[in-house]
C-alpha atoms as a PDB file:
ATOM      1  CA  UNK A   1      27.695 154.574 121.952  1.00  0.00           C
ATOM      2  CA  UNK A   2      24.991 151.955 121.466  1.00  0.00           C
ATOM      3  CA  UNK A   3      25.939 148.321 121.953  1.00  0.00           C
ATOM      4  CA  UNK A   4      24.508 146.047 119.362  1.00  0.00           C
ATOM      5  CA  UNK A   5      25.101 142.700 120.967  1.00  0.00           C
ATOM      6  CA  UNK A   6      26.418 140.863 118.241  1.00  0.00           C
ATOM      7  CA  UNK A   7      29.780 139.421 116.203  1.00  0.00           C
ATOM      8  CA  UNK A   8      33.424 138.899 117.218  1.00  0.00           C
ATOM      9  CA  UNK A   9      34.470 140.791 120.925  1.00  0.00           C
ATOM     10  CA  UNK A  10      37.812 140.557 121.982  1.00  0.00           C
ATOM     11  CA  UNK A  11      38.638 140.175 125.406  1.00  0.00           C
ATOM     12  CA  UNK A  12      42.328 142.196 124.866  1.00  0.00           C
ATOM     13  CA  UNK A  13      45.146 141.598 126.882  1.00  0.00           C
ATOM     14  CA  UNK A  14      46.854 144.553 128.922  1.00  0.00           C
ATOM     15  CA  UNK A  15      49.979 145.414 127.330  1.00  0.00           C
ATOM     16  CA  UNK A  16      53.038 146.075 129.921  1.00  0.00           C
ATOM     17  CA  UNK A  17      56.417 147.756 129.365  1.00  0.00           C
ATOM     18  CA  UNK A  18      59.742 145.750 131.009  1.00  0.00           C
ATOM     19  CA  UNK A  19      59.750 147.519 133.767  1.00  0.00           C
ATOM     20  CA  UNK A  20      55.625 147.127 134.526  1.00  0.00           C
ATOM     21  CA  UNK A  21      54.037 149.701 133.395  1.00  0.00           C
ATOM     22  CA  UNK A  22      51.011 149.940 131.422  1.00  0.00           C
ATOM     23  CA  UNK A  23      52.621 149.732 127.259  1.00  0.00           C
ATOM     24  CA  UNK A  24      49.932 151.978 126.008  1.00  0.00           C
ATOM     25  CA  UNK A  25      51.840 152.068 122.191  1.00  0.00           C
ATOM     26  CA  UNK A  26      51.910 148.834 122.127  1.00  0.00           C
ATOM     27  CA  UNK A  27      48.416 148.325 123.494  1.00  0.00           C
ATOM     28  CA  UNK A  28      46.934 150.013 120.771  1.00  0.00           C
ATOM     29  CA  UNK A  29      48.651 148.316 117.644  1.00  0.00           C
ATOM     30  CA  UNK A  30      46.952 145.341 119.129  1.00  0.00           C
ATOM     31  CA  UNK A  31      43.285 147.082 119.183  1.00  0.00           C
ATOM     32  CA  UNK A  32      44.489 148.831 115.616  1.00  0.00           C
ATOM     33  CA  UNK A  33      44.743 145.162 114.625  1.00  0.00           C
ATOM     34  CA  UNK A  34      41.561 144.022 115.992  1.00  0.00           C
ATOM     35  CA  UNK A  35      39.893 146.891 114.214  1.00  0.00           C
ATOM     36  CA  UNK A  36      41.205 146.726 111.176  1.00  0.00           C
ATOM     37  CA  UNK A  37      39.964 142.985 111.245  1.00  0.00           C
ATOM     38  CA  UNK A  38      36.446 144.096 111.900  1.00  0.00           C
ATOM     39  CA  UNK A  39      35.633 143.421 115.197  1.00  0.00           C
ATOM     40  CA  UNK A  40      32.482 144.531 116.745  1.00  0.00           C
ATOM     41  CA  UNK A  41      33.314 145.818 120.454  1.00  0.00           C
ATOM     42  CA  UNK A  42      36.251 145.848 122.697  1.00  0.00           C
ATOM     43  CA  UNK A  43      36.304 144.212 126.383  1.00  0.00           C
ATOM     44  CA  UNK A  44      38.511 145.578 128.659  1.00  0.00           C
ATOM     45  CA  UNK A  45      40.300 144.134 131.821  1.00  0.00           C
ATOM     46  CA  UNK A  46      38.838 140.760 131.571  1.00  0.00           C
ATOM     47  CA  UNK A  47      40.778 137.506 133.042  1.00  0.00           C
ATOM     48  CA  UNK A  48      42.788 137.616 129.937  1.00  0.00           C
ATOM     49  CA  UNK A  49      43.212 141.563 130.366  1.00  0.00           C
ATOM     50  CA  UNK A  50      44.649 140.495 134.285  1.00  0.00           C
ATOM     51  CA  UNK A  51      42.233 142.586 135.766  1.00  0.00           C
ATOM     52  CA  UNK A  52      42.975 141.485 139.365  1.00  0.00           C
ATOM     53  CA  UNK A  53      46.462 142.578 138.863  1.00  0.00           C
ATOM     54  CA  UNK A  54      45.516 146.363 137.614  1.00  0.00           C
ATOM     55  CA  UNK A  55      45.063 149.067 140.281  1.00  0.00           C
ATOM     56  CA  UNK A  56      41.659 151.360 140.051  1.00  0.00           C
ATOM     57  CA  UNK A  57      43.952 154.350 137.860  1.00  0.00           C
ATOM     58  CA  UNK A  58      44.933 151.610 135.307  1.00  0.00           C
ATOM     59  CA  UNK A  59      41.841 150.632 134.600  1.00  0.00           C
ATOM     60  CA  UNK A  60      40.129 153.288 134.192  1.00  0.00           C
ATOM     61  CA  UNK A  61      43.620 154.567 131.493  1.00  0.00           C
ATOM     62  CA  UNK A  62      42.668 151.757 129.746  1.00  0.00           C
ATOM     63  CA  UNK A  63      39.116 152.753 129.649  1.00  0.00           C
ATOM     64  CA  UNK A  64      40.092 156.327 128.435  1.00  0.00           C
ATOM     65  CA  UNK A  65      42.770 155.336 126.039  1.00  0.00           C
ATOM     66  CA  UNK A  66      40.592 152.859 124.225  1.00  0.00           C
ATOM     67  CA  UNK A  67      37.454 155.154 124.030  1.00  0.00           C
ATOM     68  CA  UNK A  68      40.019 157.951 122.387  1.00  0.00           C
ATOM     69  CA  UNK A  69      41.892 155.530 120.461  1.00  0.00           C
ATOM     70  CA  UNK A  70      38.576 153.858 118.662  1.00  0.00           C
ATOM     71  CA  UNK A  71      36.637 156.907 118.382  1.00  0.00           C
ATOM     72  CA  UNK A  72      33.280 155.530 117.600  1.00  0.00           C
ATOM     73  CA  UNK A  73      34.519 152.536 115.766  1.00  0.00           C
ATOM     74  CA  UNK A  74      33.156 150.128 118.041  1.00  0.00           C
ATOM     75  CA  UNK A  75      32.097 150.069 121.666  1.00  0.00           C
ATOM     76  CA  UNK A  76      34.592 149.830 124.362  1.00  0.00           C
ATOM     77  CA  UNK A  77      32.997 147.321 127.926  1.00  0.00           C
ATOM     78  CA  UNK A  78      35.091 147.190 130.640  1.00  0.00           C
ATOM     79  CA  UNK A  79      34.987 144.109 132.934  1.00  0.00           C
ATOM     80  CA  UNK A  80      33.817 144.529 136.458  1.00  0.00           C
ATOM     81  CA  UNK A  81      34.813 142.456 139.355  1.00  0.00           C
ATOM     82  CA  UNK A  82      35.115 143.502 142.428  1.00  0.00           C
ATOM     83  CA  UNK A  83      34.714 142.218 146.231  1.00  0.00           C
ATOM     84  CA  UNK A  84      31.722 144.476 147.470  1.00  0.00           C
ATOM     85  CA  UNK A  85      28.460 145.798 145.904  1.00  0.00           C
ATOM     86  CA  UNK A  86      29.779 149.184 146.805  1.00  0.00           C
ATOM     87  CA  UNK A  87      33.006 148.786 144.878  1.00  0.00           C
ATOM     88  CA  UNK A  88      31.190 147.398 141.791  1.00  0.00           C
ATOM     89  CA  UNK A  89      28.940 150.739 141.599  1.00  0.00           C
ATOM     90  CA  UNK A  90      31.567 152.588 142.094  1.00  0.00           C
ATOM     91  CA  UNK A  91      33.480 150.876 139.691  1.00  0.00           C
ATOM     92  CA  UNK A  92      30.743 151.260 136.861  1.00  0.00           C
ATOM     93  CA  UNK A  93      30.046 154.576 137.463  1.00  0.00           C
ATOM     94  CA  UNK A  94      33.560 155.716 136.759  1.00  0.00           C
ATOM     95  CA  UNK A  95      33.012 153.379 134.070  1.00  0.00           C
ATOM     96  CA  UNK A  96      30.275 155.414 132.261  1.00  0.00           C
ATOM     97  CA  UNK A  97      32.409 158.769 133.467  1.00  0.00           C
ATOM     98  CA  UNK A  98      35.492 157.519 131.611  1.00  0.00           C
ATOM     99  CA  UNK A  99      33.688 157.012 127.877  1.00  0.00           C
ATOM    100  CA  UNK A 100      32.553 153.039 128.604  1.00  0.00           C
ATOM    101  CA  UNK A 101      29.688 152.041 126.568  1.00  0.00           C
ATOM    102  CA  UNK A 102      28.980 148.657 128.562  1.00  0.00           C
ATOM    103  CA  UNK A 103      30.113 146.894 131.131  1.00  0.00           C
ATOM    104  CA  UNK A 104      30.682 142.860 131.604  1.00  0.00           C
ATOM    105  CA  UNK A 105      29.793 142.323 134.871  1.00  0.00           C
ATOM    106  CA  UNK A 106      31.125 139.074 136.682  1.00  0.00           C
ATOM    107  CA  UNK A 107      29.355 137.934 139.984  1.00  0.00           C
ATOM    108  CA  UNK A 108      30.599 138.877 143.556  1.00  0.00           C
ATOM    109  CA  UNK A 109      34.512 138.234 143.701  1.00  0.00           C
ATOM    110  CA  UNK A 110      35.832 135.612 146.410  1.00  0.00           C
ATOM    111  CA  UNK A 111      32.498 135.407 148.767  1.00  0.00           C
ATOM    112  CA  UNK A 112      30.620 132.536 147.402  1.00  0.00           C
ATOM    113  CA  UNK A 113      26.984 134.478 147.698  1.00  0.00           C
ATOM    114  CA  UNK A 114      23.766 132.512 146.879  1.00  0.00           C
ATOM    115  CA  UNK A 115      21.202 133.330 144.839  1.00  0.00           C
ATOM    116  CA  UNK A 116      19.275 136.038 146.492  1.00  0.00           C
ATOM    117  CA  UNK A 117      22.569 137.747 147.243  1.00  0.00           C
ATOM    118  CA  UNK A 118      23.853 137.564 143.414  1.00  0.00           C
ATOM    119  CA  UNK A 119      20.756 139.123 141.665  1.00  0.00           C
ATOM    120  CA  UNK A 120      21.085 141.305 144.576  1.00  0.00           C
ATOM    121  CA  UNK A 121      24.336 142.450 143.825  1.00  0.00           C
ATOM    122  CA  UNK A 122      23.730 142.713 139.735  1.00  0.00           C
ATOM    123  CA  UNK A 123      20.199 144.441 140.500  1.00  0.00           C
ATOM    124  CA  UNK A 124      21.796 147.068 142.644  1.00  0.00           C
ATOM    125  CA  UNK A 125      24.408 147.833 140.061  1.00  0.00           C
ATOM    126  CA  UNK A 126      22.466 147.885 137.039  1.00  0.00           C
ATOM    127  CA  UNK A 127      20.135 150.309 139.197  1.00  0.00           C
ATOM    128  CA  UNK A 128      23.125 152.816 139.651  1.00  0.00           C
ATOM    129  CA  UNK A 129      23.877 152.970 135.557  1.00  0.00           C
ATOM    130  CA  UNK A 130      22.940 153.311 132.977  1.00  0.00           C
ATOM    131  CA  UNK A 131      25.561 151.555 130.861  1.00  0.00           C
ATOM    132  CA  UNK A 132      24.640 148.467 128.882  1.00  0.00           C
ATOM    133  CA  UNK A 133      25.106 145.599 130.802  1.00  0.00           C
ATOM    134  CA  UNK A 134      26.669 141.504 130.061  1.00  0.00           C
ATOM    135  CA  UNK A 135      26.639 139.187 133.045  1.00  0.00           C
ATOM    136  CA  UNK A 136      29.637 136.820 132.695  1.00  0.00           C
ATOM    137  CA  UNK A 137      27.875 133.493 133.721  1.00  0.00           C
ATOM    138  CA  UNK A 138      31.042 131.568 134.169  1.00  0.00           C
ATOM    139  CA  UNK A 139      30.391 128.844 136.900  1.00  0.00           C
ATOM    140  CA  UNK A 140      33.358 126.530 136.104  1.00  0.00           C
ATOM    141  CA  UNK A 141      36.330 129.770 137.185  1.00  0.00           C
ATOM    142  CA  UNK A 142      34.028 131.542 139.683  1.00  0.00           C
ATOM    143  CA  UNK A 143      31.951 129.087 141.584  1.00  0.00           C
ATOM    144  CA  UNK A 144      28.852 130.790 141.169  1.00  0.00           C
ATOM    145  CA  UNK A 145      26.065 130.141 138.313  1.00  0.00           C
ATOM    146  CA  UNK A 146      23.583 131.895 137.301  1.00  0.00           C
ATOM    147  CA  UNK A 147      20.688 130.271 136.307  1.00  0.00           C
ATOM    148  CA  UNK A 148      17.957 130.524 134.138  1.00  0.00           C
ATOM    149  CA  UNK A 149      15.664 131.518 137.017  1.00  0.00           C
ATOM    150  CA  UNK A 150      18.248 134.085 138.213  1.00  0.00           C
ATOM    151  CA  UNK A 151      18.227 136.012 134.701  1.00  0.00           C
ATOM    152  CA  UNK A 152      14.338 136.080 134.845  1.00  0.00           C
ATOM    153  CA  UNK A 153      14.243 137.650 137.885  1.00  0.00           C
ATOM    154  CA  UNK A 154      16.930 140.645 136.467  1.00  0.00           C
ATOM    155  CA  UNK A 155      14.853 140.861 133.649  1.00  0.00           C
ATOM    156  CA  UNK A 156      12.723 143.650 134.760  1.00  0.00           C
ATOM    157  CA  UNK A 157      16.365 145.479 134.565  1.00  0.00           C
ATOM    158  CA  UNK A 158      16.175 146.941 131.263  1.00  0.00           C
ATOM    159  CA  UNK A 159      20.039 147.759 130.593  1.00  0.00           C
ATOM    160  CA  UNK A 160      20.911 143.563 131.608  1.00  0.00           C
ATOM    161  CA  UNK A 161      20.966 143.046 128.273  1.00  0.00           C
ATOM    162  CA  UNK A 162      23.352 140.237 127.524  1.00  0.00           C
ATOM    163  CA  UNK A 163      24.889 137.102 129.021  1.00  0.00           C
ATOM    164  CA  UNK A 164      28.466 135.995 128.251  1.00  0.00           C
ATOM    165  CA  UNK A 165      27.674 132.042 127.999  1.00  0.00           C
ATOM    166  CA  UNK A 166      30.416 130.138 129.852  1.00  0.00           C
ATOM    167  CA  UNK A 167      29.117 127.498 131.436  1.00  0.00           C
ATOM    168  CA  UNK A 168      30.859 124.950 128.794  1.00  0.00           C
ATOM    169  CA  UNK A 169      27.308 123.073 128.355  1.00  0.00           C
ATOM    170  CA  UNK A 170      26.457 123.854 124.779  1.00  0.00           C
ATOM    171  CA  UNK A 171      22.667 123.171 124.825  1.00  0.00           C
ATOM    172  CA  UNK A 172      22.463 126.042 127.522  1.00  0.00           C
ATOM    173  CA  UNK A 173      22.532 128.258 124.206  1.00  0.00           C
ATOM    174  CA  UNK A 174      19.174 126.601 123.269  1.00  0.00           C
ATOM    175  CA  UNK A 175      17.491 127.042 126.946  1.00  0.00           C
ATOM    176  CA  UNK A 176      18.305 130.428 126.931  1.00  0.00           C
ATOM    177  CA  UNK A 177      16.590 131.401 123.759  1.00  0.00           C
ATOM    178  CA  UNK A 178      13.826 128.763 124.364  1.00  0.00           C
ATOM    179  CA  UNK A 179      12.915 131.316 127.899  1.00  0.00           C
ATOM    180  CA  UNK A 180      14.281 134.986 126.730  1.00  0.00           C
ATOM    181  CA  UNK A 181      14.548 134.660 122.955  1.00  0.00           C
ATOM    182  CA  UNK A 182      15.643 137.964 121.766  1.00  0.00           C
ATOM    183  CA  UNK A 183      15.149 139.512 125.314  1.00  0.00           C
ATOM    184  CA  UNK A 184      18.714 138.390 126.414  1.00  0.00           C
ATOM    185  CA  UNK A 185      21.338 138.319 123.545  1.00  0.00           C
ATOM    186  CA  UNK A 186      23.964 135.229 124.313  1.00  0.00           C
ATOM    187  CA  UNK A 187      28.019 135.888 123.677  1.00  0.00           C
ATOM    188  CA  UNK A 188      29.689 132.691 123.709  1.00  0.00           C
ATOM    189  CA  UNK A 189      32.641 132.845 126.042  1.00  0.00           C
ATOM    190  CA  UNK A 190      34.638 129.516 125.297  1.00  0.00           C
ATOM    191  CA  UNK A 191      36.849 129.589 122.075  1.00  0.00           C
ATOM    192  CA  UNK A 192      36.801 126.269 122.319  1.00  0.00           C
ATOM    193  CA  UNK A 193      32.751 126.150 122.159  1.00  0.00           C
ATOM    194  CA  UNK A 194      32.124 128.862 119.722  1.00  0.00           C
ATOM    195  CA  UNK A 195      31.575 127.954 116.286  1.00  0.00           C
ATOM    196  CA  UNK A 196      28.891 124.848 117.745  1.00  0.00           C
ATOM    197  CA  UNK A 197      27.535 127.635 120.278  1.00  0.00           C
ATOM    198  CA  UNK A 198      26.832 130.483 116.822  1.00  0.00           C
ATOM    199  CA  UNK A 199      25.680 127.844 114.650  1.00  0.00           C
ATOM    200  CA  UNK A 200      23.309 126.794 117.901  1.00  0.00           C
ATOM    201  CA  UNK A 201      21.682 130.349 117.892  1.00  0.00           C
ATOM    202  CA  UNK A 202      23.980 132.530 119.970  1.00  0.00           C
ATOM    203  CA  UNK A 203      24.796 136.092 119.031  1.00  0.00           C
ATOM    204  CA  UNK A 204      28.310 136.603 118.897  1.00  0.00           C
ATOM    205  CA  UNK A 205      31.864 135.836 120.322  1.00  0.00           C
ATOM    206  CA  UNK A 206      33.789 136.788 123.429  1.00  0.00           C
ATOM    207  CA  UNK A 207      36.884 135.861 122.298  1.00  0.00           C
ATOM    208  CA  UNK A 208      40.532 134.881 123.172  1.00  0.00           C
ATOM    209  CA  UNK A 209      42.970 133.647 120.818  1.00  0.00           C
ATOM    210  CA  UNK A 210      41.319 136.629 118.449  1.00  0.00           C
ATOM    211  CA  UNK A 211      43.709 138.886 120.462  1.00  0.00           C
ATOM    212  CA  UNK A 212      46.663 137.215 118.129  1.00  0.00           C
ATOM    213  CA  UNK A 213      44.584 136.233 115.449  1.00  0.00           C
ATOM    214  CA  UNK A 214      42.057 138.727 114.734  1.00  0.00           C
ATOM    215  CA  UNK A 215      40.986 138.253 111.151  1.00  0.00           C
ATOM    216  CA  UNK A 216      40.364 134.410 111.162  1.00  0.00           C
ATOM    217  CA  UNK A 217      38.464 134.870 114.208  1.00  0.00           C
ATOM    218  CA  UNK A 218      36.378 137.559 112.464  1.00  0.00           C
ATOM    219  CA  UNK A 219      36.276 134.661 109.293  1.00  0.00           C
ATOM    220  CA  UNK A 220      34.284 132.223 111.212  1.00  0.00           C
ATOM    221  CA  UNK A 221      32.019 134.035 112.569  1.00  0.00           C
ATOM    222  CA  UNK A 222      31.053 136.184 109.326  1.00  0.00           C
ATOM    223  CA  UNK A 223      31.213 133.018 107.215  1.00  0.00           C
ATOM    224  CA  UNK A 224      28.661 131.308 109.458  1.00  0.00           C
ATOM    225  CA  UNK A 225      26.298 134.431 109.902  1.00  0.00           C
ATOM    226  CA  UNK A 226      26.249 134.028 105.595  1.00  0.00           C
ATOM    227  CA  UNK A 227      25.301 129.952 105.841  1.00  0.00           C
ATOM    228  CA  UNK A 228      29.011 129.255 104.711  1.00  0.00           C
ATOM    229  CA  UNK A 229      28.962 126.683 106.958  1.00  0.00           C
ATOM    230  CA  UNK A 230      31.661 124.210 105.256  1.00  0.00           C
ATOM    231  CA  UNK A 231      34.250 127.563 105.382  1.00  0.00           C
ATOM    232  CA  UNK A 232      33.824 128.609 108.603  1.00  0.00           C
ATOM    233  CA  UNK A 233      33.984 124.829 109.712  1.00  0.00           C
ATOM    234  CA  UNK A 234      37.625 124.573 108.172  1.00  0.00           C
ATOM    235  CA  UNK A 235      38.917 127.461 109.426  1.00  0.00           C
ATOM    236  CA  UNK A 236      37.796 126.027 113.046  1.00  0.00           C
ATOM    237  CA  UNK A 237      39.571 123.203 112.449  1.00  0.00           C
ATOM    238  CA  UNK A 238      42.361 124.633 111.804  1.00  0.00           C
ATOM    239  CA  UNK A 239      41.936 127.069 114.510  1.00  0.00           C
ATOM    240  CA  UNK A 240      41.284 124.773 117.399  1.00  0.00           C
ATOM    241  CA  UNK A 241      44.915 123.474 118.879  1.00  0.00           C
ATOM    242  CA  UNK A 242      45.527 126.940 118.821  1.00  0.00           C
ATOM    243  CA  UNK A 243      41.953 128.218 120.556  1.00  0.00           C
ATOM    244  CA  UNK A 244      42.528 124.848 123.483  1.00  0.00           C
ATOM    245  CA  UNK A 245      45.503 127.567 124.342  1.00  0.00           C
ATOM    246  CA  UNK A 246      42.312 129.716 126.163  1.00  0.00           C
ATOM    247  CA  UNK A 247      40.941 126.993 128.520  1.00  0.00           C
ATOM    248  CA  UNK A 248      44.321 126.478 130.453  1.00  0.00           C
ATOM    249  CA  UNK A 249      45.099 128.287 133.791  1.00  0.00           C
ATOM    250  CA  UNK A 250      48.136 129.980 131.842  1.00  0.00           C
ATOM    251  CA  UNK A 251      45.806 131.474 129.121  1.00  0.00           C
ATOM    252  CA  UNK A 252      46.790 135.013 129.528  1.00  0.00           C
ATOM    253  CA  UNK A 253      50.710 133.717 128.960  1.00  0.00           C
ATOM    254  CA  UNK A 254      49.791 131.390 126.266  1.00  0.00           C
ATOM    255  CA  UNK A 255      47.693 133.955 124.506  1.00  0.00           C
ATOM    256  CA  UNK A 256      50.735 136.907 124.649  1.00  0.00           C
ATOM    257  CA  UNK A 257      53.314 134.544 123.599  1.00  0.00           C
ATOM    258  CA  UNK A 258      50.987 134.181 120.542  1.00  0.00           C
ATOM    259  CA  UNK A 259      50.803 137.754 119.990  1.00  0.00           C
ATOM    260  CA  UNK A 260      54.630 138.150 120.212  1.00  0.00           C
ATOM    261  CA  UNK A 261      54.664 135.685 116.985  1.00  0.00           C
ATOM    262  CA  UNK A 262      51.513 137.302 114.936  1.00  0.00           C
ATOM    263  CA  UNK A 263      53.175 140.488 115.719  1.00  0.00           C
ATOM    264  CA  UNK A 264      50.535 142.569 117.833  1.00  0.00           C
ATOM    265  CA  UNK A 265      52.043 142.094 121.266  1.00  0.00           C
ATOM    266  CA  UNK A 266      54.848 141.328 124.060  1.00  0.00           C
ATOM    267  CA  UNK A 267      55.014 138.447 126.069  1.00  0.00           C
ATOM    268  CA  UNK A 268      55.290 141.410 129.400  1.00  0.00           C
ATOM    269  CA  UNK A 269      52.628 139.640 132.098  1.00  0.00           C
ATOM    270  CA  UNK A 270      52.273 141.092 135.634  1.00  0.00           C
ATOM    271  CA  UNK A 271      53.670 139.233 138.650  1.00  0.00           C
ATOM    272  CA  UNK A 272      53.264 136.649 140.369  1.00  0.00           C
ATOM    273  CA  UNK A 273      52.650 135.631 136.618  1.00  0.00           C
ATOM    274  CA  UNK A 274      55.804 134.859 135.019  1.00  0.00           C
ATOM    275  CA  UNK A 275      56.428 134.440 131.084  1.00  0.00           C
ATOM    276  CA  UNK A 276      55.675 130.667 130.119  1.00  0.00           C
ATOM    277  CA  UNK A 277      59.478 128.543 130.418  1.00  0.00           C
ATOM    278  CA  UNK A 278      60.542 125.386 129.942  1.00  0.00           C
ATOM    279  CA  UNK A 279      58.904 122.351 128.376  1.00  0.00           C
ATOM    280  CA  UNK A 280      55.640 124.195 128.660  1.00  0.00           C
ATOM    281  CA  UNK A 281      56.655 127.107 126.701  1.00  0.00           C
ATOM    282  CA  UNK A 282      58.210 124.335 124.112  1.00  0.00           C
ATOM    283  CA  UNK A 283      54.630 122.764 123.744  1.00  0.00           C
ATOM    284  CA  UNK A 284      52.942 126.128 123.369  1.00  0.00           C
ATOM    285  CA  UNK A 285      55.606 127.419 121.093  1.00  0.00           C
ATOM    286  CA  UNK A 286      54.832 124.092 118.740  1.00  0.00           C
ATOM    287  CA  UNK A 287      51.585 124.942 118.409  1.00  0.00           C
ATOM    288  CA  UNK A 288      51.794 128.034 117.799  1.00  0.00           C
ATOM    289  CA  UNK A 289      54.194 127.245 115.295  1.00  0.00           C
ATOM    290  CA  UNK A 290      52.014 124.595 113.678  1.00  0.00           C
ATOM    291  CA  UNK A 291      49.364 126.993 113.169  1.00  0.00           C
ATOM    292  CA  UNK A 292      51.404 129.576 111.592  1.00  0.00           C
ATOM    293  CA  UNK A 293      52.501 127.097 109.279  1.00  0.00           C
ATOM    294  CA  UNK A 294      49.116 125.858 108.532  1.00  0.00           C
ATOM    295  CA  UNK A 295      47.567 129.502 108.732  1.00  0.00           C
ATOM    296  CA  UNK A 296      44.325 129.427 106.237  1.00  0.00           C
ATOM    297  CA  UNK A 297      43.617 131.839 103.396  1.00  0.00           C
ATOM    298  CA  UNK A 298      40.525 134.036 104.235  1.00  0.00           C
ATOM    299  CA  UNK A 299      37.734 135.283 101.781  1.00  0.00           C
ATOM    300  CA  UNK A 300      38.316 138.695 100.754  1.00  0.00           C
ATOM    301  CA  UNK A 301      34.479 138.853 100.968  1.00  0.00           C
ATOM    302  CA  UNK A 302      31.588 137.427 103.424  1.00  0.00           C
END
């Protein structure tokens, strides 16, 4: 299936049973939700999905289950990030095997390699498929950026199509289009940047929080695509406290726990992660709270 990069993209969480197994059932009310909300693609085993928890076989049952489960709604990506250029290939081309339509493809995992070595590395997998291709440029978690001189040397790579923009510096939106323009589409990765980085010129929205609140995230970014600027701003507003939950080391906790209260998840994480406790899971609990209290009426229509 064709990847138009574009619109809202949840980065889903990986649903677990008690005892630590993958909770398919439950997995897929939460990607009925995002569906039904109108969502334009589905990332699989991102951060938020705890990819460096899941063995090989789980990922690629998530990859399988989703492509079934959707059947040609929307596009299903699965994350890779992996230690060696070998694995990543590997990795990708039971990707495409498995159903896949992209991939989101995160630079080399714990060796800190330099420039040469990255576009390397991304060259030598988008060589070996032929699956559409994001690069997650996210130098604040994983050490390594990748600049603007980087991307114009993968250029000549014609299925690097996209970057997911997470370098937290808003007018990188701008230098992008200024050297690719519609050559490399731009999916804001920050919830907490996203509304600024659309209305700035990017093309859609990797996105977090949407994994508990799918429609209003779908709200915003339709609303501002139709110039309903004012709407989409105070829906943001609202949203935010609730969107800061992404850009904390326990996102992937924060984010379930607000899934267990929208109804579209468990709170089940993967160990050494724990379920949120204590004052911290009072704080997060407020919030989400708050929010529910607050929650917006939509537009029936964009």
């Amino acid at each position: 299936m064709a990847i138009e990069w574009k619109g809202v993209m949840p980065a889903v969480t990986t649903k677990f049973t008690d005892d630590d197994q993958l909770d398919l059932k439950m997995f897929n009310v939460n990607i009925q939700a995002q569906v039904d909300a109108g969502v334009h693609g589905i990332v699989l085993g991102g951060t938020l999905g705890e990819a460096s928890t899941l063995s090989n076989d789980e990922k690629r049952t998530l990859v399988r289950n989703t492509v079934d489960y959707v059947n040609g709604e929307v596009p299903v990506l699965i994350n890779i990030a992996e230690q060696s250029t070998k694995g990543a290939i590997q990795a990708a081309q039971q990707a495409e095997k498995d159903g896949a339509s992209g991939l989101m493809v995160l630079p080399p995992m714990r060796y800190n390699a330099c420039d040469v070595e990255t576009v390397t590395y991304f060259k030598e997998i988008a060589k070996n498929s032929s699956l559409s291709i994001m690069i997650y440029n996210n130098p604040v978690d994983y050490k390594i950026e990748v600049t603007l001189e980087m991307f114009g040397q993968l250029m000549d790579c014609e299925n690097i199509q996209a970057v997911k923009e997470s370098t937290r510096d808003i007018s990188n939106v701008t230098r992008i289009k200024n050297e690719f323009g519609d050559r490399l589409k731009i999916m804001t990765g920050v919830d907490t940047l996203a509304l600024e980085s659309l209305l700035m010129g990017a093309d859609g929205w990797i996105a977090g929080l949407v994994c508990a609140f799918p429609r209003e995230t779908v709200a915003i970014y339709e609303l501002q695509k139709a110039g309903r600027i004012q709407e989409a701003i105070e829906i943001y507003r609202w949203f935010l406290p609730l969107l800061e939950l992404d850009i904390n080391a326990k996102l992937v906790q924060n984010i379930k726990l607000a899934e267990v209260y929208t109804g579209i998840g468990t709170e089940n994480v993967r160990a050494p992660r724990l379920p949120l406790f204590g004052n911290e899971r009072n704080k997060v609990t407020q919030i989400i709270q708050e929010g529910l209290s607050k929650r917006p009426t939509l537009p029936t229509t964009f």
